[in-house]
C-alpha atoms as a PDB file:
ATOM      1  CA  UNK A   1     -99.513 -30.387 -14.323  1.00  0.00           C
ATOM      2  CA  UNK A   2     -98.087 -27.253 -12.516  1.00  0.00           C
ATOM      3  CA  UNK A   3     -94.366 -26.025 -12.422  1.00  0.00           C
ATOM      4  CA  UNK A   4     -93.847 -27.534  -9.452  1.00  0.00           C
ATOM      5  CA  UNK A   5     -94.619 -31.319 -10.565  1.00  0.00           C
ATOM      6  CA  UNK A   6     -92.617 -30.552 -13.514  1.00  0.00           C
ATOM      7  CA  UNK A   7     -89.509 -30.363 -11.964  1.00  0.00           C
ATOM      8  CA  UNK A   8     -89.795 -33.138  -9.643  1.00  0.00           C
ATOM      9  CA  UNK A   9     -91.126 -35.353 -12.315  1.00  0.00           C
ATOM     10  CA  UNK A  10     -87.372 -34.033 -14.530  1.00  0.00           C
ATOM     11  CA  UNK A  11     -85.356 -34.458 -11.326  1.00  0.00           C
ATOM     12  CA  UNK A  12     -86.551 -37.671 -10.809  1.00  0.00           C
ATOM     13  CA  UNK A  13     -85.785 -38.583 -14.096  1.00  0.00           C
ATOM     14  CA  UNK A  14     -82.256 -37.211 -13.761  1.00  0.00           C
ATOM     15  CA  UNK A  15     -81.325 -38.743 -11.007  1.00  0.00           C
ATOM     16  CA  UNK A  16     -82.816 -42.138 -12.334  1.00  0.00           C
ATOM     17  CA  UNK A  17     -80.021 -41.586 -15.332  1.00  0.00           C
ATOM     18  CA  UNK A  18     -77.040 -40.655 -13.490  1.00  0.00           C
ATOM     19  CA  UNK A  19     -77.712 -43.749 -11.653  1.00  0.00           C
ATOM     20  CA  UNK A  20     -78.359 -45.894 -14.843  1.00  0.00           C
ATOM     21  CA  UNK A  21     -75.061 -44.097 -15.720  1.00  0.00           C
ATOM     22  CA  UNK A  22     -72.936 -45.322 -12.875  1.00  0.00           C
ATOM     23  CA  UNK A  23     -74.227 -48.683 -12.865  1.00  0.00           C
ATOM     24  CA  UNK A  24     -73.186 -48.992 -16.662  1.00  0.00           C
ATOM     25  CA  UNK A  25     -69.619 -48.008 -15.838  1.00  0.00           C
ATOM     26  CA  UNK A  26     -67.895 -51.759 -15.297  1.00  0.00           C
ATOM     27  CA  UNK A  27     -69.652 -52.701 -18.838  1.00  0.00           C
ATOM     28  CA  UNK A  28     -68.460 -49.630 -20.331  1.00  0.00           C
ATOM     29  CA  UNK A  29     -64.615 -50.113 -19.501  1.00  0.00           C
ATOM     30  CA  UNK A  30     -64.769 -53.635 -19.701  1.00  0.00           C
ATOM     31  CA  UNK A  31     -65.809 -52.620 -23.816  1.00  0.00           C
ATOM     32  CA  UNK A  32     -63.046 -49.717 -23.777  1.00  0.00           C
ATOM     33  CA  UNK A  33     -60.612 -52.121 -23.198  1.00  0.00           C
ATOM     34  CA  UNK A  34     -61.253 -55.116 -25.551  1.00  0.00           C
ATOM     35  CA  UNK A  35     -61.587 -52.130 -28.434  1.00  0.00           C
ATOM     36  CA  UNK A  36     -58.302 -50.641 -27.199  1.00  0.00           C
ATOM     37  CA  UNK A  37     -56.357 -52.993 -25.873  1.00  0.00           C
ATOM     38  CA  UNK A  38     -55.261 -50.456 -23.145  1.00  0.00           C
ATOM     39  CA  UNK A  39     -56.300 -49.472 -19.375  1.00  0.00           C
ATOM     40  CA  UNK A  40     -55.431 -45.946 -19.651  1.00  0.00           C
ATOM     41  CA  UNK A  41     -57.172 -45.131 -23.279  1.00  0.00           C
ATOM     42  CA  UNK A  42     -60.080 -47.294 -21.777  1.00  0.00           C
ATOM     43  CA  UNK A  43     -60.589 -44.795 -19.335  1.00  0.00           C
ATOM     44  CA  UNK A  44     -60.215 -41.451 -21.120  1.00  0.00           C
ATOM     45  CA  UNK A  45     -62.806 -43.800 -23.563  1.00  0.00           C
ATOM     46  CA  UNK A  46     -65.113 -44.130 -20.736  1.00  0.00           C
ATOM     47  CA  UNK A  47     -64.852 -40.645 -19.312  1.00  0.00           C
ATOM     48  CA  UNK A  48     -65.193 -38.683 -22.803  1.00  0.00           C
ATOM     49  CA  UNK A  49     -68.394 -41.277 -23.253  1.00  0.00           C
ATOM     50  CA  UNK A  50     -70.053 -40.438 -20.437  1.00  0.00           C
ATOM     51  CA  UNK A  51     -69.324 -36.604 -20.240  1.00  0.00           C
ATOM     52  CA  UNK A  52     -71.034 -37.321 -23.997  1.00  0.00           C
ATOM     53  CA  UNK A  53     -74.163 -39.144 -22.614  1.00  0.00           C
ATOM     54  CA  UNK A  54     -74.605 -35.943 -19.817  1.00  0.00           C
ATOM     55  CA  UNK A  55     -74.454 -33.690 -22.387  1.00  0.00           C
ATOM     56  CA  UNK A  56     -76.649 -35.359 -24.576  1.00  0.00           C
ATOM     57  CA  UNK A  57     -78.865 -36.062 -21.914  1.00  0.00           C
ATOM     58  CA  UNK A  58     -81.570 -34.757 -23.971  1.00  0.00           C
ATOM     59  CA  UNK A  59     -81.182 -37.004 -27.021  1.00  0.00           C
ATOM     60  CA  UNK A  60     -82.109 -40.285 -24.841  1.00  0.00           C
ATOM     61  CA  UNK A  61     -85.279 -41.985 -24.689  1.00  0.00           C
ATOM     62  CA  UNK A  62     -86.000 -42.853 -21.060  1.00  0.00           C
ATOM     63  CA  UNK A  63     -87.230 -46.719 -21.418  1.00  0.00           C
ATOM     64  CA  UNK A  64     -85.077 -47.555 -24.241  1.00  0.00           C
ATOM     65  CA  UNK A  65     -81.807 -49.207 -23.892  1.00  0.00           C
ATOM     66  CA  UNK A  66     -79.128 -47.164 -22.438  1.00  0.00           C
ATOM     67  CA  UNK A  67     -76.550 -49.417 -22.674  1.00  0.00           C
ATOM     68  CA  UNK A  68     -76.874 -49.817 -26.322  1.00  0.00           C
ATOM     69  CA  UNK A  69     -76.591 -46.243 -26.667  1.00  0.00           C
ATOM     70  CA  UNK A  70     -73.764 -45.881 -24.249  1.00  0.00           C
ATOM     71  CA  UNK A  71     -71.903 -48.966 -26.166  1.00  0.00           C
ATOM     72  CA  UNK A  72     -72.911 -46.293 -29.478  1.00  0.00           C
ATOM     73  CA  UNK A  73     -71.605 -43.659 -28.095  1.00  0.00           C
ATOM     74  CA  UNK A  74     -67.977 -44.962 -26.703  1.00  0.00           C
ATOM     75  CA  UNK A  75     -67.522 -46.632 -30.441  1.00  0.00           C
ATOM     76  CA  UNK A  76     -68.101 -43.890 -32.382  1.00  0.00           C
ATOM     77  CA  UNK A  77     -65.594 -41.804 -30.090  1.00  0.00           C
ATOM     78  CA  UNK A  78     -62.894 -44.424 -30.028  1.00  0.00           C
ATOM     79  CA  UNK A  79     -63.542 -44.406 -34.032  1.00  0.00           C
ATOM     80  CA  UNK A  80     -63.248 -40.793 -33.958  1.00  0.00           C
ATOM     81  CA  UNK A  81     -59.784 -40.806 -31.959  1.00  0.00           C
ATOM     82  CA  UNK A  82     -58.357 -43.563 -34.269  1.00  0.00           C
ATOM     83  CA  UNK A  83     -59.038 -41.887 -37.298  1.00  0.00           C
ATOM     84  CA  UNK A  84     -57.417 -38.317 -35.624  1.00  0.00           C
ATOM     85  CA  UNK A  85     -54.333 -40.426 -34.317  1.00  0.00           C
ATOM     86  CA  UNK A  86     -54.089 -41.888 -37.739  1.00  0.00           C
ATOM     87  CA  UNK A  87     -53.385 -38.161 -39.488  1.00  0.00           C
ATOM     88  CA  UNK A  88     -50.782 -37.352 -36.372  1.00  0.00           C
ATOM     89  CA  UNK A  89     -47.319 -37.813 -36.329  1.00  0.00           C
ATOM     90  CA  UNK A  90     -45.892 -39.331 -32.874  1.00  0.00           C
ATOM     91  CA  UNK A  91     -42.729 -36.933 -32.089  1.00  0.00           C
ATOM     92  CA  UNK A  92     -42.289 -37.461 -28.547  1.00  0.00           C
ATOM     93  CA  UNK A  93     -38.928 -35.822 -28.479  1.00  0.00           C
ATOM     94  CA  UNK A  94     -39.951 -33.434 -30.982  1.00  0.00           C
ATOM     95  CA  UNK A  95     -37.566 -34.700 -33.824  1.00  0.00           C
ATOM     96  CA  UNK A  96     -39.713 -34.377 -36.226  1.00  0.00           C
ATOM     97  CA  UNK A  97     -41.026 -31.124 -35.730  1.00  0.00           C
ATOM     98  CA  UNK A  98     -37.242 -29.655 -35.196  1.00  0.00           C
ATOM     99  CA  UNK A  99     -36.871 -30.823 -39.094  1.00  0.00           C
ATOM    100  CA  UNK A 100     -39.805 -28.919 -39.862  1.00  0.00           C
ATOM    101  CA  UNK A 101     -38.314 -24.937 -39.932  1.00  0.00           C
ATOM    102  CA  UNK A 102     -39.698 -22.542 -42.237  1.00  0.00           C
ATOM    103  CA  UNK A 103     -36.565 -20.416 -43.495  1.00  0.00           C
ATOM    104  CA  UNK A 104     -37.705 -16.326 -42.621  1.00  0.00           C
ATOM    105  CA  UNK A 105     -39.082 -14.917 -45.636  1.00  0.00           C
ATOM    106  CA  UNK A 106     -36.770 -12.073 -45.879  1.00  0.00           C
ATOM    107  CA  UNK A 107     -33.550 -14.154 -46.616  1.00  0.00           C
ATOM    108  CA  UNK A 108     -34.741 -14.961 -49.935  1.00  0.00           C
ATOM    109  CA  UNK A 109     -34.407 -11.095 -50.101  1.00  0.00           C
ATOM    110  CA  UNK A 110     -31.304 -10.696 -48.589  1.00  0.00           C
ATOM    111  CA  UNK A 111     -29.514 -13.568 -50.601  1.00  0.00           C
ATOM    112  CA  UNK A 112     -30.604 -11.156 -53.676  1.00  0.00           C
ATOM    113  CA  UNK A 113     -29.104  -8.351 -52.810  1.00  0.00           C
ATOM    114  CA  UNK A 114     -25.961 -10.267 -52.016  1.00  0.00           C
ATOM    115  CA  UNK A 115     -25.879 -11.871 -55.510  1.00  0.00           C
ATOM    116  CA  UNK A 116     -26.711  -8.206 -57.121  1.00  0.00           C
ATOM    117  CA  UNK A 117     -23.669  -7.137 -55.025  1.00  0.00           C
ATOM    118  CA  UNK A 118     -21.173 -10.511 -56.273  1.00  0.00           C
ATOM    119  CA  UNK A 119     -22.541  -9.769 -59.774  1.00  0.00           C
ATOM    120  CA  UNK A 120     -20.309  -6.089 -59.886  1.00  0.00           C
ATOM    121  CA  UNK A 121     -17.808  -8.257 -59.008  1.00  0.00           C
ATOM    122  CA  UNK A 122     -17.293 -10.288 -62.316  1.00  0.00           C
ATOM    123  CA  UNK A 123     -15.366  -8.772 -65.154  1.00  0.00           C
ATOM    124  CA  UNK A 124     -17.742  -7.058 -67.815  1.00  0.00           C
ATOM    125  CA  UNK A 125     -17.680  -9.553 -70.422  1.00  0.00           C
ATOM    126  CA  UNK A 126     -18.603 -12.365 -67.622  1.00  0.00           C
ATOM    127  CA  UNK A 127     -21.539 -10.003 -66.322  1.00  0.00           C
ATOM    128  CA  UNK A 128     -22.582  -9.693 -69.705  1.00  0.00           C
ATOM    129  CA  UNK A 129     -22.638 -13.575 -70.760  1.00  0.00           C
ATOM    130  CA  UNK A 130     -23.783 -14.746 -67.588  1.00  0.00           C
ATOM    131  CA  UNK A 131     -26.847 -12.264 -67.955  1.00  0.00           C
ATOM    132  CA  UNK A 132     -27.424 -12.439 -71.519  1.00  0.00           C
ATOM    133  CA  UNK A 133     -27.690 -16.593 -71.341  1.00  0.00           C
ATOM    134  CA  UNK A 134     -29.039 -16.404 -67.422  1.00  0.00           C
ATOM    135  CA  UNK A 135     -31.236 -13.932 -67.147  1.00  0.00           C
ATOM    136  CA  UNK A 136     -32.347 -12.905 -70.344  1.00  0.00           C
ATOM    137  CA  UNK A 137     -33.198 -16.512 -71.622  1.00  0.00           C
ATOM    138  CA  UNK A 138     -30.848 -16.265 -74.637  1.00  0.00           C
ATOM    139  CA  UNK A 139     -29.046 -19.242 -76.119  1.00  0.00           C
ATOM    140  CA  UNK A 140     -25.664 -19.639 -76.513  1.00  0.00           C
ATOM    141  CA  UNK A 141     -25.422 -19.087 -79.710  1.00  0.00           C
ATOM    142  CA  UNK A 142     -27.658 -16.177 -79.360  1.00  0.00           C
ATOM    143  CA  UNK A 143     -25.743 -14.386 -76.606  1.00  0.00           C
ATOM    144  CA  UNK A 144     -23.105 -15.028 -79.144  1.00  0.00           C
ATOM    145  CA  UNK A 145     -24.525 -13.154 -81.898  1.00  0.00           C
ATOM    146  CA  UNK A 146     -25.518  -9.870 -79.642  1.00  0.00           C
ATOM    147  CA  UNK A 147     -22.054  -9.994 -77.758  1.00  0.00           C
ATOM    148  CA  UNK A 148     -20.094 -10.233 -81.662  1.00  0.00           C
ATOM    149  CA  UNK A 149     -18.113 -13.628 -80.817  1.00  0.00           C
ATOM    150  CA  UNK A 150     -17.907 -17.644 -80.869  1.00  0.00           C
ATOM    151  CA  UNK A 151     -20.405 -19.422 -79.002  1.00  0.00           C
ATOM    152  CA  UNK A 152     -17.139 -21.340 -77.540  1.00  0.00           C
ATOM    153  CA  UNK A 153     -16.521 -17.801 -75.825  1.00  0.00           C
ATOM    154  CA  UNK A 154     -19.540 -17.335 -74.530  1.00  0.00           C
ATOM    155  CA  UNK A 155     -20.041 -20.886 -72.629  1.00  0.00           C
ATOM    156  CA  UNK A 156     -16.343 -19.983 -71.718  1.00  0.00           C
ATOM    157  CA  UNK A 157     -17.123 -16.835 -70.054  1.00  0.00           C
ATOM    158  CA  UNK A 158     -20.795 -18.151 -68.918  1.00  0.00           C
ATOM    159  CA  UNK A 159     -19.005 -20.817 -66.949  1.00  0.00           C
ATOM    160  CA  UNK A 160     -16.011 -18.657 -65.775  1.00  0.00           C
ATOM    161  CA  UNK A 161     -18.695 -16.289 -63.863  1.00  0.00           C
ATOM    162  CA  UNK A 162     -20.688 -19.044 -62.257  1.00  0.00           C
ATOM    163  CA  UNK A 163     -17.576 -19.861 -61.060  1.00  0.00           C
ATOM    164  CA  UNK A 164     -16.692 -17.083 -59.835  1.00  0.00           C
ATOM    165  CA  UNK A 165     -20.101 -16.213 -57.878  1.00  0.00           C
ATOM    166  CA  UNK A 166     -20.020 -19.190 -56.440  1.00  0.00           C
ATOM    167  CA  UNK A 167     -16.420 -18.843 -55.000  1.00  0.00           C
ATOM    168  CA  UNK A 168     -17.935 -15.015 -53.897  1.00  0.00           C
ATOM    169  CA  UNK A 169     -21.470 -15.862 -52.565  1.00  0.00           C
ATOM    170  CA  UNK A 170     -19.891 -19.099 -50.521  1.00  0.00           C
ATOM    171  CA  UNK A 171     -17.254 -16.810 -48.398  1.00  0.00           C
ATOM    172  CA  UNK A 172     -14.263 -18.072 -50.281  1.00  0.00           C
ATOM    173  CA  UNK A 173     -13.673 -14.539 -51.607  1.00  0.00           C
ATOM    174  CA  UNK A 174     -14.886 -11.256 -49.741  1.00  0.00           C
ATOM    175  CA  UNK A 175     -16.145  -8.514 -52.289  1.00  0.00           C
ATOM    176  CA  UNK A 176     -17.969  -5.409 -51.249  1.00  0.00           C
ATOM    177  CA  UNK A 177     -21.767  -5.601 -50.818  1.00  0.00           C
ATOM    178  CA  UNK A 178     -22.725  -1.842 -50.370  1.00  0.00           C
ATOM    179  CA  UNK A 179     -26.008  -0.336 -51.491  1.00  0.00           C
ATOM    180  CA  UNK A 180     -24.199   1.171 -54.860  1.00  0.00           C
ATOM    181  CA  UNK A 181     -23.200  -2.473 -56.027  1.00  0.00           C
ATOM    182  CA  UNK A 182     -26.798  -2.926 -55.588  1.00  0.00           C
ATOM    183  CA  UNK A 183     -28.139  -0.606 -57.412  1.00  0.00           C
ATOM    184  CA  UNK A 184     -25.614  -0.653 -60.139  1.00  0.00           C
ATOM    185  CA  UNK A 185     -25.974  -4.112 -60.700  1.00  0.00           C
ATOM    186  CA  UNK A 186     -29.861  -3.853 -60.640  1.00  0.00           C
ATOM    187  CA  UNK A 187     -29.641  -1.100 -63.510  1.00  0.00           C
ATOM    188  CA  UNK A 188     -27.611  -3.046 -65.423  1.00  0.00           C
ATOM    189  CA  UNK A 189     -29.935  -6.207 -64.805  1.00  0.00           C
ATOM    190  CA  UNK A 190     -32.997  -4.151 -66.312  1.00  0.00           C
ATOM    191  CA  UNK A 191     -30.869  -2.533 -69.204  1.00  0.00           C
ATOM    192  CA  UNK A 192     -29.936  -5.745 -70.334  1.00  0.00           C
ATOM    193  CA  UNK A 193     -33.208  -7.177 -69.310  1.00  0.00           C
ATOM    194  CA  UNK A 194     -35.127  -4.709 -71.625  1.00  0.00           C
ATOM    195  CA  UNK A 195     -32.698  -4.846 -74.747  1.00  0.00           C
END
């Protein structure tokens, strides 16, 4: 067979299918619609399927039973859509993706230094307590021992600084927050951190 016949003989062909095609359409969105129950989804069903079937052009049998593989086809796409509807969210208004804000990862940072800064602030047995028995891990009653008094001091001045920072980190009290508060309070941090 030369060239020539080949391409009649595959245009023939292909126009035979896109005419089996058309002529399946009424069966095809009368199936889209009794699987989804709606004349708009039925559609974009029948549209996807046979954009599919042109594609896939290839993969049919001529003389076998195109409906059957159409019918395939638009079930296993309709399947395919349920099951990727099923793992979205419907936010039409976007309410549900306002709720969904990442905080910037440098406030994290910022709220640091800002603690480092309230932490000058305390009187030096607070700082002490509050670091001994927060940072440093220590019990009570071992923060105690190192700082030479009761343990009913301690939780006293433990609590008294929380206090404090809280009333200093929340606005209710201004304190300075310059880059020597910092640092000073970051030195102090690692001496006591290293003891």
């Amino acid at each position: 067979m030369s060239a020539q016949a080949d391409k009649k003989v595959e245009a023939s062909v292909s126009q035979s299918f896109k005419q089996q095609l058309v002529a399946a359409i009424p069966m095809l969105r009368g199936f889209a619609r009794s699987l989804s129950g709606n004349h708009d989804r039925a559609d974009d069903l029948v549209q996807e399927t046979l954009a599919k079937a042109i594609a896939n052009r290839d993969k049919y049998r001529m003389g076998t039973n195109l409906h059957a593989w159409l019918v395939t086809i638009l079930r296993n796409q309709y399947y395919s859509e349920g099951r990727r509807r099923w793992r979205e969210v419907s936010d039409a208004e976007g309410t549900y993706a306002a709720r969904l804000v990442e905080q910037p990862g440098h406030t994290a940072h910022l709220e640091l230094r800002e603690f480092m800064a309230a932490l000058q602030v305390l009187p030096d047995e607070q700082r002490e307590a509050l670091v001994l028995v927060g940072a440093s891990g220590l019990s009570y009653e071992e923060a105690a021992e190192v700082l030479g008094t009761r343990v009913g001091t301690v939780k006293s001045r433990v609590s008294r600084a929380r206090s404090r920072l809280d009333g200093l980190l929340s606005g209710r009290e201004g304190f300075d927050r310059t880059e020597d508060a910092v640092a000073r309070s970051a030195a102090r941090l690692r001496q006591a951190l290293s003891a």
